[in-house]
C-alpha atoms as a PDB file:
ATOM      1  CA  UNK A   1      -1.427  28.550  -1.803  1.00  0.00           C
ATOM      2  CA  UNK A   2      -0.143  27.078   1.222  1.00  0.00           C
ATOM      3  CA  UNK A   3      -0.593  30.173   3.075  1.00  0.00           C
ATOM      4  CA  UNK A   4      -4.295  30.796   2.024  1.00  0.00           C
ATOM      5  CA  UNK A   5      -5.042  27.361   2.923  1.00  0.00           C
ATOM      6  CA  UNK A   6      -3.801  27.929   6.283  1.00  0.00           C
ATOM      7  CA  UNK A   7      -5.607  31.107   6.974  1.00  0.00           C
ATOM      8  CA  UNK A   8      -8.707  30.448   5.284  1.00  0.00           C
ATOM      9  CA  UNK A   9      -8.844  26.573   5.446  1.00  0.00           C
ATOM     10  CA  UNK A  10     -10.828  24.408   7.700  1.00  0.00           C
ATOM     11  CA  UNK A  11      -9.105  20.778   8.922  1.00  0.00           C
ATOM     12  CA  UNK A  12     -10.432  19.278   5.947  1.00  0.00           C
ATOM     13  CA  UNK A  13      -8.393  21.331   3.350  1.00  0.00           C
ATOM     14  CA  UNK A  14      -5.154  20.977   5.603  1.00  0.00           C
ATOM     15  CA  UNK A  15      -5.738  17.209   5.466  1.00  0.00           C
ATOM     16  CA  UNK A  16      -6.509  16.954   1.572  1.00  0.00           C
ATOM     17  CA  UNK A  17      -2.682  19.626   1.657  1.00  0.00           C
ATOM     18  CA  UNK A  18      -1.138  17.411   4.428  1.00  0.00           C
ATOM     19  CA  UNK A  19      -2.264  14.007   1.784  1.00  0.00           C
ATOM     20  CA  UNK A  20      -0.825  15.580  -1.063  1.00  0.00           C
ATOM     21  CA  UNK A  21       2.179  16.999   0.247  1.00  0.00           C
ATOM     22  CA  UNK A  22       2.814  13.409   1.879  1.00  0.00           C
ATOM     23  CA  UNK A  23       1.965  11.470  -1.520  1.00  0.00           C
ATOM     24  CA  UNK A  24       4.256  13.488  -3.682  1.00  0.00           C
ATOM     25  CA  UNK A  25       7.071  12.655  -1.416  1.00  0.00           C
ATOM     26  CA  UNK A  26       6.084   8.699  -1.318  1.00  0.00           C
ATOM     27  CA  UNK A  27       6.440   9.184  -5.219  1.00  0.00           C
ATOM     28  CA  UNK A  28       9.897  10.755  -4.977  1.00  0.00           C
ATOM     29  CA  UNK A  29      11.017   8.324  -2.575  1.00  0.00           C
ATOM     30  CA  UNK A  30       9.491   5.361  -4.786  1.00  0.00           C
ATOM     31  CA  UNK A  31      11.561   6.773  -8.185  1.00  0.00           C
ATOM     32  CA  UNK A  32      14.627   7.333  -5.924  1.00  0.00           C
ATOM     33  CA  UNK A  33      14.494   3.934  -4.851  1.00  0.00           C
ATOM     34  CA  UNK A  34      13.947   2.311  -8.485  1.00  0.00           C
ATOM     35  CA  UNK A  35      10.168   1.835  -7.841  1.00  0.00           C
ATOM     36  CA  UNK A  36       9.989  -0.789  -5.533  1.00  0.00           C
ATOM     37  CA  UNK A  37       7.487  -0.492  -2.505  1.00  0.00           C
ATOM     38  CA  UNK A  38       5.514  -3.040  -0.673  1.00  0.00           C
ATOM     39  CA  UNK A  39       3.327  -3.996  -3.851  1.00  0.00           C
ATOM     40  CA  UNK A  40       6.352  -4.633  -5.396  1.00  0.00           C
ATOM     41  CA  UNK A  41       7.269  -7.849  -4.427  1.00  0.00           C
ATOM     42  CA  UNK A  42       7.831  -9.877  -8.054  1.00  0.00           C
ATOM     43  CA  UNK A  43       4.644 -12.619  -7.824  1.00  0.00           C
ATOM     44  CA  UNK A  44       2.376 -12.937 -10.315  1.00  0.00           C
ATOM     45  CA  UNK A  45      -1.216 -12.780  -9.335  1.00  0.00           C
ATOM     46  CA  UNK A  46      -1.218 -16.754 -10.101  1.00  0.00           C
ATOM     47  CA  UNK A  47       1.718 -16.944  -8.323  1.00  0.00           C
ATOM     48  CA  UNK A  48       0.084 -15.625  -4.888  1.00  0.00           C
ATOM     49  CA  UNK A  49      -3.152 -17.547  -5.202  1.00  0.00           C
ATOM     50  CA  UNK A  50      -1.136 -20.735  -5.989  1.00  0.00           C
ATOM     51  CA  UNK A  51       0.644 -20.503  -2.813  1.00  0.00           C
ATOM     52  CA  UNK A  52      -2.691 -19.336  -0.897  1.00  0.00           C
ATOM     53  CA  UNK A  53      -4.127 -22.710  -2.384  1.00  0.00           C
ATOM     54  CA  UNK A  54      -1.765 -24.760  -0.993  1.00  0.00           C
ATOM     55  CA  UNK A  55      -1.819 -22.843   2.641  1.00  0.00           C
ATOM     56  CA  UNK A  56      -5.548 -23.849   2.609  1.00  0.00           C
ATOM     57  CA  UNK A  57      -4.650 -27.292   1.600  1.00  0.00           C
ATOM     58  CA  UNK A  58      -2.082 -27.768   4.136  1.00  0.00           C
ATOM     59  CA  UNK A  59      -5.034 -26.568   6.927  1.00  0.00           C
ATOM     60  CA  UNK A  60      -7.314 -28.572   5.345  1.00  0.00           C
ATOM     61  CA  UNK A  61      -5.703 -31.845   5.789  1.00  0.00           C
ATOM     62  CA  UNK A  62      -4.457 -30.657   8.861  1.00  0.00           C
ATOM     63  CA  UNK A  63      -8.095 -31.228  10.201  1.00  0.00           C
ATOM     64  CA  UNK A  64      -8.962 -34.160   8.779  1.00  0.00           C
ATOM     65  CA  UNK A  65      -5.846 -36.328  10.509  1.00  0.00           C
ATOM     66  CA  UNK A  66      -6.902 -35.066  13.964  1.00  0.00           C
END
């Protein structure tokens, strides 16, 4: 496969190869390293709009004192 692709292939089909070559290692690395990536982080979706909330609070009443 690899080889057809690159003597038949235009840039397009060596991206889509290049993509999938590069996504099946981000999966191995992601199971090596006991799943955790940047999405990872342990909040709750409440959680994270909670502390958004009280960002926009804080520059809220930041305004209003001035």
């Amino acid at each position: 496969m690899p080889s057809y692709v690159m003597k038949f292939g235009d840039s397009l089909d060596m991206r889509c190869a290049n993509l999938g070559n590069a996504y099946e290692a981000y999966l191995n690395k992601k199971q090596k390293g006991g799943g955790l990536d940047k999405t990872d982080h342990g909040y709750t979706t409440q959680d994270l709009q909670s502390m958004l909330q009280q960002v926009k609070e804080r520059k809220d009443g930041g305004k209003n004192s001035k």
